[in-house]
C-alpha atoms as a PDB file:
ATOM      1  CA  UNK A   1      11.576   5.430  -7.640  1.00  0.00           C
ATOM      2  CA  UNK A   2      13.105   7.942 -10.276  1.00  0.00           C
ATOM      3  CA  UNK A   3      12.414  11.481  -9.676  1.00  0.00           C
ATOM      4  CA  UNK A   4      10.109  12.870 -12.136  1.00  0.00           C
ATOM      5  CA  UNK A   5      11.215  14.336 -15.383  1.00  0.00           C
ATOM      6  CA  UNK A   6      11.602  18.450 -15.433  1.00  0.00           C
ATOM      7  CA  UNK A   7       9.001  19.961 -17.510  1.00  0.00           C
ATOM      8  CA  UNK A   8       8.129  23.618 -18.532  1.00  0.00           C
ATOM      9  CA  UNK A   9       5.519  24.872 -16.332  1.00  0.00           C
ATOM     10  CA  UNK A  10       3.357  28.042 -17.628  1.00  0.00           C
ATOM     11  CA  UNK A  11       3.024  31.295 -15.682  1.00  0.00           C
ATOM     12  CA  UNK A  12      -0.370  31.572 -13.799  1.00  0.00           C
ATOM     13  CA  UNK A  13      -2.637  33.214 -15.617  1.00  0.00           C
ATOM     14  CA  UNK A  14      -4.187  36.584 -14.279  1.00  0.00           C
ATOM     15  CA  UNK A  15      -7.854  37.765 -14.136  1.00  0.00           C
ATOM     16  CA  UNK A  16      -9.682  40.945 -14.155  1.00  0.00           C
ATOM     17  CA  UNK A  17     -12.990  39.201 -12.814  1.00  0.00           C
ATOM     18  CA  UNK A  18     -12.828  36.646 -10.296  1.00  0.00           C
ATOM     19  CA  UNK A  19     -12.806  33.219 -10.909  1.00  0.00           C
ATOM     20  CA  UNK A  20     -14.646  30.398  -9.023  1.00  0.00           C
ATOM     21  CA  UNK A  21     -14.215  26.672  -9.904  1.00  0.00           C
ATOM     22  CA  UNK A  22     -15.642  23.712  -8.466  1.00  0.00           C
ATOM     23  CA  UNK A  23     -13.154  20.322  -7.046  1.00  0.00           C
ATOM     24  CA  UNK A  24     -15.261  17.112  -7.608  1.00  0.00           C
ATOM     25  CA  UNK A  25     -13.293  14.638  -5.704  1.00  0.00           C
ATOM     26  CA  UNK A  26     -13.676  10.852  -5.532  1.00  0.00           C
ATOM     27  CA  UNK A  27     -12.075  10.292  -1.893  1.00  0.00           C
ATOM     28  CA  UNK A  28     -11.990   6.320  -2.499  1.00  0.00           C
ATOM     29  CA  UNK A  29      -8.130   6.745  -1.348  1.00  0.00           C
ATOM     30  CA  UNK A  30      -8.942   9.191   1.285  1.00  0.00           C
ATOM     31  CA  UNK A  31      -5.225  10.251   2.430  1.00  0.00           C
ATOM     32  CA  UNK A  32      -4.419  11.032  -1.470  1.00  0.00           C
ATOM     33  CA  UNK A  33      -7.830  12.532  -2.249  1.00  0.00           C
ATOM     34  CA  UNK A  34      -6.985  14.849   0.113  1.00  0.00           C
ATOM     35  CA  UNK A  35      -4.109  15.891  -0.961  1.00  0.00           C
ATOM     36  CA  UNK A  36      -4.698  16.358  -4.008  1.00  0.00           C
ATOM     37  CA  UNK A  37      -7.395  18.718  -2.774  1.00  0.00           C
ATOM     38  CA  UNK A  38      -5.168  20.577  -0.197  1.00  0.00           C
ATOM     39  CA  UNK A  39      -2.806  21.196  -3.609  1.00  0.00           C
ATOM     40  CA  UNK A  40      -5.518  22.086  -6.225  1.00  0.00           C
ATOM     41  CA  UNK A  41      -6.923  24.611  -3.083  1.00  0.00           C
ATOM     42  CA  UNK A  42      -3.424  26.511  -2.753  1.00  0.00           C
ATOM     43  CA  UNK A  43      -3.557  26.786  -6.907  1.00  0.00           C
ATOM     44  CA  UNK A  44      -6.946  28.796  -7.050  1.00  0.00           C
ATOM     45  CA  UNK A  45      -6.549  30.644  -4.001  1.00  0.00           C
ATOM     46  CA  UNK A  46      -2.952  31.976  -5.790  1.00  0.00           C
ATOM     47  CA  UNK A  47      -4.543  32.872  -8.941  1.00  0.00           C
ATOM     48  CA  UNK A  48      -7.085  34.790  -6.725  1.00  0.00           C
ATOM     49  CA  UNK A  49      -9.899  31.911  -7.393  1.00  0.00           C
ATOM     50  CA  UNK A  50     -12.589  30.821  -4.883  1.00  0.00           C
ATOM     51  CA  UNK A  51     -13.630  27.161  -4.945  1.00  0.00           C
ATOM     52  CA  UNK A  52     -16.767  24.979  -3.797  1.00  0.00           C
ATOM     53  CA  UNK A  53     -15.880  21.003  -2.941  1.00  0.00           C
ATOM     54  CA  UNK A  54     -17.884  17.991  -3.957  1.00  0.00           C
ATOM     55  CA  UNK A  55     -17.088  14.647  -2.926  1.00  0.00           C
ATOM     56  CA  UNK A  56     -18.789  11.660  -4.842  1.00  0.00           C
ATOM     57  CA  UNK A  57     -18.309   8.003  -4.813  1.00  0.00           C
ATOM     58  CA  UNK A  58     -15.530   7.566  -7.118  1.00  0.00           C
ATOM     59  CA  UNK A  59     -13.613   8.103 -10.497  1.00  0.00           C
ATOM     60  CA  UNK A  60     -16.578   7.686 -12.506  1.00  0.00           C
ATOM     61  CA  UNK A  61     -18.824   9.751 -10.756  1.00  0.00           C
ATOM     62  CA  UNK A  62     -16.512  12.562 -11.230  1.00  0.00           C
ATOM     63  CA  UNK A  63     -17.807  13.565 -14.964  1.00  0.00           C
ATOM     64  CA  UNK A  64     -21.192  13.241 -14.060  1.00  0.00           C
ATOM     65  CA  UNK A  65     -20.912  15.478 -11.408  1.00  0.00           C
ATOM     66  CA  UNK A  66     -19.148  17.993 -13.289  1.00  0.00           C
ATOM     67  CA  UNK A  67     -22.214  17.833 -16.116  1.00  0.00           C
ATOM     68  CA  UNK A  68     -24.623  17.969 -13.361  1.00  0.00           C
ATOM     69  CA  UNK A  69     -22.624  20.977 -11.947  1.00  0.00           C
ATOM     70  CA  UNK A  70     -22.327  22.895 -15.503  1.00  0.00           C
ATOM     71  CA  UNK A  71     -26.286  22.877 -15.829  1.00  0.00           C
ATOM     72  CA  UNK A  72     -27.405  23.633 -12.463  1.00  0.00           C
ATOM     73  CA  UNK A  73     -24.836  26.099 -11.804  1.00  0.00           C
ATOM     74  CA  UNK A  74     -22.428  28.891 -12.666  1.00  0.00           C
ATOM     75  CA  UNK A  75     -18.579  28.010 -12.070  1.00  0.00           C
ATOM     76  CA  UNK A  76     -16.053  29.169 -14.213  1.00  0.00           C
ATOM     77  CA  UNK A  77     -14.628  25.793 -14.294  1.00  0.00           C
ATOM     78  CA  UNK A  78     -13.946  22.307 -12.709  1.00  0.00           C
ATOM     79  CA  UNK A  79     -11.066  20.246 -10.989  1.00  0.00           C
ATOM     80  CA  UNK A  80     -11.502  16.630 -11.903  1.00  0.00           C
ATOM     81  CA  UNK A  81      -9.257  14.443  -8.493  1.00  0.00           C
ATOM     82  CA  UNK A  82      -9.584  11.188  -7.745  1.00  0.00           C
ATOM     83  CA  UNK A  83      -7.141   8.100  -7.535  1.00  0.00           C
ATOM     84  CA  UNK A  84      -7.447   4.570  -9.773  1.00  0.00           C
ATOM     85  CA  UNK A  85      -4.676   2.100  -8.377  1.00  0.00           C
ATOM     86  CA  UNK A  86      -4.594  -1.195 -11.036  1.00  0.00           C
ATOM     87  CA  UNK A  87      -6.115  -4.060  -9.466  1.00  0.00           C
ATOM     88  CA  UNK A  88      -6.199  -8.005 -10.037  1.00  0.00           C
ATOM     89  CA  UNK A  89      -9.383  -7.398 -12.929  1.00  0.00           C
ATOM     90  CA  UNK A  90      -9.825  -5.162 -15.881  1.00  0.00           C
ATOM     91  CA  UNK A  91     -12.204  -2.953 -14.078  1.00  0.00           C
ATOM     92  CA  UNK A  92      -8.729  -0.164 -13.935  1.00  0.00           C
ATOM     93  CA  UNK A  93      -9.352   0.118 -17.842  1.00  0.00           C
ATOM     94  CA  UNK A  94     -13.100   0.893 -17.329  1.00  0.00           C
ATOM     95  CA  UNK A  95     -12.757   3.353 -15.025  1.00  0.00           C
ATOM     96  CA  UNK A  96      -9.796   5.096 -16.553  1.00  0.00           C
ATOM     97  CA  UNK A  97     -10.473   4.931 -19.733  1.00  0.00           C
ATOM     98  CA  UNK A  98     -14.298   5.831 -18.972  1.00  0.00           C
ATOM     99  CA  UNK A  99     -14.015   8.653 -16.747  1.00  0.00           C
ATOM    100  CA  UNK A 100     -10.730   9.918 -18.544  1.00  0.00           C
ATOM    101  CA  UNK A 101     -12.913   9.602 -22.195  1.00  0.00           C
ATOM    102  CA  UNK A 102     -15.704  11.640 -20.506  1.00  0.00           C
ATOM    103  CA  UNK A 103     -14.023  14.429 -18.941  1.00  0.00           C
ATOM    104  CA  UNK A 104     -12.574  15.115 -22.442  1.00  0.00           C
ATOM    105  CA  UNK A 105     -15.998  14.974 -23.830  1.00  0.00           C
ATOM    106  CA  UNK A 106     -17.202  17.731 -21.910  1.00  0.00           C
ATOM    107  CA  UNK A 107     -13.704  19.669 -22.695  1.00  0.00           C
ATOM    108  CA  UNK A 108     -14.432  19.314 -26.100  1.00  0.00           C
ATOM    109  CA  UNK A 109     -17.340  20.574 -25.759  1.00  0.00           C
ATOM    110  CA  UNK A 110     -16.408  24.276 -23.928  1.00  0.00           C
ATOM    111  CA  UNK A 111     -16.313  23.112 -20.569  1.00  0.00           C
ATOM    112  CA  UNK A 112     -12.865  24.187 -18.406  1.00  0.00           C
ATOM    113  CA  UNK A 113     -11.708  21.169 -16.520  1.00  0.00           C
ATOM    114  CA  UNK A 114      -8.683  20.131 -15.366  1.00  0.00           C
ATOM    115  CA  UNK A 115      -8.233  16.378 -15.027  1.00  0.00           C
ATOM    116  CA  UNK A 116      -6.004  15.211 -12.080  1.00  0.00           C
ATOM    117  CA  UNK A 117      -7.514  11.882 -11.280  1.00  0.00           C
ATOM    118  CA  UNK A 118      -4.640   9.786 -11.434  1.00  0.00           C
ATOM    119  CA  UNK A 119      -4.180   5.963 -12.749  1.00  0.00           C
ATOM    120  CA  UNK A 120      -1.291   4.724 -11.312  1.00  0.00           C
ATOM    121  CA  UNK A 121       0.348   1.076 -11.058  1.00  0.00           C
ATOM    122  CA  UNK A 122       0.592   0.951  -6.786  1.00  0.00           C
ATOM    123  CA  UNK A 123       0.541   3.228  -3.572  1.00  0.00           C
ATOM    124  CA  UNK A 124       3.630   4.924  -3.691  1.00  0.00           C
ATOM    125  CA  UNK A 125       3.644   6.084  -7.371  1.00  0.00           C
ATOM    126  CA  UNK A 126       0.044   7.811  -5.959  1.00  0.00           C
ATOM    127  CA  UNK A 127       1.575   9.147  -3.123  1.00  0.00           C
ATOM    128  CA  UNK A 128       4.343  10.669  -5.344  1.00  0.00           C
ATOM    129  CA  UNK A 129       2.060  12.385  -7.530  1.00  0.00           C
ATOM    130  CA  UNK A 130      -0.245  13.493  -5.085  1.00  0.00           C
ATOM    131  CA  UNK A 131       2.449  14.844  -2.827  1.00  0.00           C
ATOM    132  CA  UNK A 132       1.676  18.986  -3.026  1.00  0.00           C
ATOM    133  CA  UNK A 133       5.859  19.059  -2.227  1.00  0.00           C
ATOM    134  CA  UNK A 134       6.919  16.605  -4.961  1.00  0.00           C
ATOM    135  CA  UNK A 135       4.497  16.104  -8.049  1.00  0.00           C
ATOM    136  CA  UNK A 136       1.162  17.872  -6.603  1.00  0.00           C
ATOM    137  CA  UNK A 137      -0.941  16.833  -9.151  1.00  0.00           C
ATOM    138  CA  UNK A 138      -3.765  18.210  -7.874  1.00  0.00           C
ATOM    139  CA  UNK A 139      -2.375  22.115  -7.977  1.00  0.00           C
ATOM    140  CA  UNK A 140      -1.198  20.783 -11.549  1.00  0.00           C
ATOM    141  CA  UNK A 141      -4.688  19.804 -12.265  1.00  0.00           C
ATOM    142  CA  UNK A 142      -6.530  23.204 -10.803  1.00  0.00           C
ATOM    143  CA  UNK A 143      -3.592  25.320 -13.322  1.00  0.00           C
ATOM    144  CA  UNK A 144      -5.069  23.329 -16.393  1.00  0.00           C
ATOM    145  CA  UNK A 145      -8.639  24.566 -15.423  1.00  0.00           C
ATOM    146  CA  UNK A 146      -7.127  28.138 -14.792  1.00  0.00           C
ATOM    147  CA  UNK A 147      -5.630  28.118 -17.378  1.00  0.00           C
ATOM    148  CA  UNK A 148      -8.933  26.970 -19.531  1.00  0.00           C
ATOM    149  CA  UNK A 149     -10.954  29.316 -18.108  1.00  0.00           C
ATOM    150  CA  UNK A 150      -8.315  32.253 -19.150  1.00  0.00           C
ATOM    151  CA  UNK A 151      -8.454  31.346 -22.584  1.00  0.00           C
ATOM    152  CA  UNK A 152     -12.444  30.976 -22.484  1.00  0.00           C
ATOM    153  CA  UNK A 153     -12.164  34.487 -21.130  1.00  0.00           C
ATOM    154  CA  UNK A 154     -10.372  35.772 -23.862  1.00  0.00           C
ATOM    155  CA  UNK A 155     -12.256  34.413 -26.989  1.00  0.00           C
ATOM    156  CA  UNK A 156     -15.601  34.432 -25.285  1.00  0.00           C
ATOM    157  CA  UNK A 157     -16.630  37.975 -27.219  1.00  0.00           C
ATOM    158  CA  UNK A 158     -15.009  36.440 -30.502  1.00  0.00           C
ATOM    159  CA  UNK A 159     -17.729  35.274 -32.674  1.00  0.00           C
ATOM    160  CA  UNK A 160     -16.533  33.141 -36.034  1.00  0.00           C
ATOM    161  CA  UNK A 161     -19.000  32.001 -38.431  1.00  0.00           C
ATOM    162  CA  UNK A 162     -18.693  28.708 -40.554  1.00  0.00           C
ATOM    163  CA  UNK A 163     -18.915  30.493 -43.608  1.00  0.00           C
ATOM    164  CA  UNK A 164     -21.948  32.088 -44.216  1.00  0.00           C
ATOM    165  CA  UNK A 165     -22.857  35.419 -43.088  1.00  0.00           C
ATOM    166  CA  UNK A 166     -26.115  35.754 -40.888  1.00  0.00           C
ATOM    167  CA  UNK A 167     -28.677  38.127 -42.471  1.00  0.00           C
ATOM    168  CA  UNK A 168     -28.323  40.350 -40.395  1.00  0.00           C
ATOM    169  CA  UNK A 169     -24.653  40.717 -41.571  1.00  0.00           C
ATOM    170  CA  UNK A 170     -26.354  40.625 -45.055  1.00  0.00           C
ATOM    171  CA  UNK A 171     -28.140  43.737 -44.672  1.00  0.00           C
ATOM    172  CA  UNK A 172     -25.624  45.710 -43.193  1.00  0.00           C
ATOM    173  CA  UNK A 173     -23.159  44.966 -46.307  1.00  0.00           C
ATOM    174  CA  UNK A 174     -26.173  45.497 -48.382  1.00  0.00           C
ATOM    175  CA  UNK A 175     -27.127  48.898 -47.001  1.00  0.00           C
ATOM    176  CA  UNK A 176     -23.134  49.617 -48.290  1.00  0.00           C
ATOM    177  CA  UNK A 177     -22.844  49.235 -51.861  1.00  0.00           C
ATOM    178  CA  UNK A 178     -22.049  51.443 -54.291  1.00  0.00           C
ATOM    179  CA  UNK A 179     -25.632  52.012 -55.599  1.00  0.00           C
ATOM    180  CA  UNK A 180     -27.066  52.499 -52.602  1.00  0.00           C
ATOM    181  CA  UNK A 181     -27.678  56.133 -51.765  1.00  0.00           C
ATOM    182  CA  UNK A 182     -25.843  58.026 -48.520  1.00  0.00           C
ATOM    183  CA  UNK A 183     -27.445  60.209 -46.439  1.00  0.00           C
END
């Protein structure tokens, strides 16, 4: 196997409040599950993070754990790990594409996860990527959600309309016209 392409890699983010995200695992592939785990733990723990695990059946329980987890609880953010290896029927698509489709879904919607369930071909290309001394996907995967939650952190006093001004903000630019006496 080839070794993996060199790619830019972006400084860990830092925090002035501490940070606590959950790992929702799907150990199907127990040996890479954990892993995957042991490199998304070292990830957190550098950035100063605290982490809760969850283990559920497998890659398509993932999302749904992570939804229950968002109303029920208070984490800054979520590691998505788990492992699809293609099989002999189309059931690899479902559960890629599904639980892939619905952890975006939830991004899209605010939520800070970082996805590191992997959908790989065979064994080995899993082991690779899993590996927390070759690709460790799993510390790549708890970055993203650091990463999310940094930026959440930064815009979450920014408040942007969609055009129209609340009346509040009505009033207040009403109270400061030109014909409007001072005091």
């Amino acid at each position: 196997m080839a070794k993996a392409e060199q790619h830019y890699v972006l400084d860990r983010p830092n925090f002035d409040k501490p940070v606590k995200l959950l790992i929702v695992v799907a150990p199907y592939y127990k040996d890479i599950a954990d892993e995957l785990v042991a490199g998304a733990k070292a990830e957190i723990e550098a950035a100063g993070g605290t982490w809760d695990l969850v283990e559920v059946p497998g890659a398509l329980e993932v999302p749904t754990a992570i939804a229950m987890a968002d109303r029920l609880s208070n984490f800054d953010g979520y590691v998505a790990l788990g492992c699809v290896i293609r099989g002999e029927t189309t059931h690899y698509e479902t559960v890629c594409n599904d639980s892939s489709r619905a952890i975006q879904m939830m991004g899209l919607q605010g939520l800070c996860i970082g996805n590191g369930i992997l959908t790989v071909e065979n064994r080995k290309q899993a082991e690779v990527r899993a590996d927390t001394k070759d690709q460790n996907k799993g510390g790549g995967a708890a970055a993203a959600a650091l990463h999310l939650v940094a930026l959440s952190r930064k815009w979450a006093g920014a408040s942007k309309g969609v055009g129209f001004k609340s009346i509040s903000d009505s009033i207040k630019l009403a109270g400061k016209t030109k014909d409007t006496p001072t005091a």
